[in-house]
Protein backbone atom coordinates (compact mmCIF):
# COMPACT_ATOMS: atom_id res chain seq x y z
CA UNK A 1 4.40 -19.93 13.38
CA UNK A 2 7.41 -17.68 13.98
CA UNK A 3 9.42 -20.15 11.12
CA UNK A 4 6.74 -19.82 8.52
CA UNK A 5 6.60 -15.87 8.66
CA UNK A 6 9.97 -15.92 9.00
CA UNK A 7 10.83 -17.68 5.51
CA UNK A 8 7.76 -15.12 3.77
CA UNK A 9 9.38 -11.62 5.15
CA UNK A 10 13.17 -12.29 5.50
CA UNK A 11 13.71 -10.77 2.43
CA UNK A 12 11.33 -7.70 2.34
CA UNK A 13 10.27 -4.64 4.69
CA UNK A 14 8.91 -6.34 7.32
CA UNK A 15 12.41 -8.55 8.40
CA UNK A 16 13.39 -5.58 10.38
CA UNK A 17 9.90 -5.37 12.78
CA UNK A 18 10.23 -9.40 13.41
CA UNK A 19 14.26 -9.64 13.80
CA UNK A 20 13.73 -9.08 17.61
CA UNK A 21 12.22 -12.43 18.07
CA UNK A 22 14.40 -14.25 16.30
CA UNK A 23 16.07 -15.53 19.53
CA UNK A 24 13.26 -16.77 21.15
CA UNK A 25 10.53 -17.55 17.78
CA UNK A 26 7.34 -16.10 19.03
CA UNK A 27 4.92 -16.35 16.69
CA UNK A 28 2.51 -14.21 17.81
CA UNK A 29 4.15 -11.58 18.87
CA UNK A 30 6.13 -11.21 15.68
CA UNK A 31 2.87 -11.01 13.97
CA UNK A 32 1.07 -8.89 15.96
CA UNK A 33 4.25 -6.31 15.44
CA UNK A 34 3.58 -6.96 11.24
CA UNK A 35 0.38 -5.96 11.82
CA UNK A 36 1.40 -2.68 13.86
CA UNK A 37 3.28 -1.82 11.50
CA UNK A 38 1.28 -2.39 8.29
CA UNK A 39 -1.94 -1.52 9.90
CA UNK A 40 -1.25 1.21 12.53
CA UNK A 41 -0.83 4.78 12.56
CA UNK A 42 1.89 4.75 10.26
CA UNK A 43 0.49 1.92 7.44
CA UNK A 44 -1.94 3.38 7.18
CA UNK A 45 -0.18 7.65 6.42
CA UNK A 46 2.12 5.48 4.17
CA UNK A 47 -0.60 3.76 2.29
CA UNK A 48 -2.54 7.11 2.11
CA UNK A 49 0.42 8.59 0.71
CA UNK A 50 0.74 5.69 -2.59
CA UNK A 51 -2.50 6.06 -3.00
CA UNK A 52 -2.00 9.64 -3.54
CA UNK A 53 1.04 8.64 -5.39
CA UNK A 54 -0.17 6.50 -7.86
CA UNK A 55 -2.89 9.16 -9.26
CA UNK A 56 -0.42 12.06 -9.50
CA UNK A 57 2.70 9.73 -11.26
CA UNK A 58 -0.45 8.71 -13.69
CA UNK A 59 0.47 10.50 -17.19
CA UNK A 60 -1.90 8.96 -20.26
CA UNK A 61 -0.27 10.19 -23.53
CA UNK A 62 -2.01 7.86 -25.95
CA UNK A 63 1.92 7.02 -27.22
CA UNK A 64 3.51 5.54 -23.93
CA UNK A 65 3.75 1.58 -22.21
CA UNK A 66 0.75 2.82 -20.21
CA UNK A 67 -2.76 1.98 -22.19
CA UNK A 68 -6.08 3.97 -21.40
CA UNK A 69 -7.37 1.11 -19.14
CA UNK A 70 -4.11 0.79 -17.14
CA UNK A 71 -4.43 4.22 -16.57
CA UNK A 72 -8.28 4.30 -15.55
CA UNK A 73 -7.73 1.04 -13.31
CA UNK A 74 -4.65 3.10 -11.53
CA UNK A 75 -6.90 5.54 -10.30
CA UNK A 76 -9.72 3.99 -9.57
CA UNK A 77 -7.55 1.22 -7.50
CA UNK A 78 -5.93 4.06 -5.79
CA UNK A 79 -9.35 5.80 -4.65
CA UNK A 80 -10.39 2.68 -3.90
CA UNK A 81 -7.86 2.27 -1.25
CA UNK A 82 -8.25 6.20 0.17
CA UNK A 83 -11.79 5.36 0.41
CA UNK A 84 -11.12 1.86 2.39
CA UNK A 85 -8.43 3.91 4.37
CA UNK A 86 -11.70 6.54 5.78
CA UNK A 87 -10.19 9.31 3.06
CA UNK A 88 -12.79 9.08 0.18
CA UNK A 89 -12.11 11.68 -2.84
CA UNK A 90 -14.59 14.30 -3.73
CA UNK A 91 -16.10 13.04 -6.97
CA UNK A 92 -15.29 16.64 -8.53
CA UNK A 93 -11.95 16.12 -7.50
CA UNK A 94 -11.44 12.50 -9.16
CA UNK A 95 -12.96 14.47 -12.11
CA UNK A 96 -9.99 17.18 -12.49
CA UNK A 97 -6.99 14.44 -11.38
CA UNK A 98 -8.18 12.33 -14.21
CA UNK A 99 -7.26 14.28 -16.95
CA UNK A 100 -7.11 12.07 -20.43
């Protein structure tokens, strides 16, 4: 198991949270340190934190790459997430952040 996740991360941001067991491939322990990472304390401030992100980079000018339903499906994606994450947003508040 250690060889397969091995081949899928080695090139992204998990390489550095499985590199440990590299020496001796365990599997599980290299995946239960992925999901630590992506799933603990800290995934989930930094997931809270692009979710937050991705409304306030949002601009809708009518005349940019972005189109009106690109722009709707960015928010709503990202209050999905909050909401997943135990953070839902106020309804009033998705109201004013969605300017258009």
């Amino acid at each position: 198991m250690y060889n397969l996740l091995k081949v899928l991360v080695i090139d992204g941001c998990f390489w550095p949270f499985i590199q440990p067991y590299n020496l001796k491939p365990d599997g599980r322990a290299a995946w239960k340190a992925i999901m630590m990472q992506a799933e603990g304390v800290h995934g989930i401030i930094t997931r809270k934190w692009q979710a937050y992100a991705m409304v306030s980079t949002a601009r809708y000018t009518g005349k940019g790459r972005m189109t009106y339903d690109q722009y709707a499906d960015r928010h709503q994606r990202a209050h999905n997430e909050l909401e997943s994450l135990g953070e839902p947003v106020a309804e009033t508040k998705k109201v004013s952040d969605f300017p258009a």
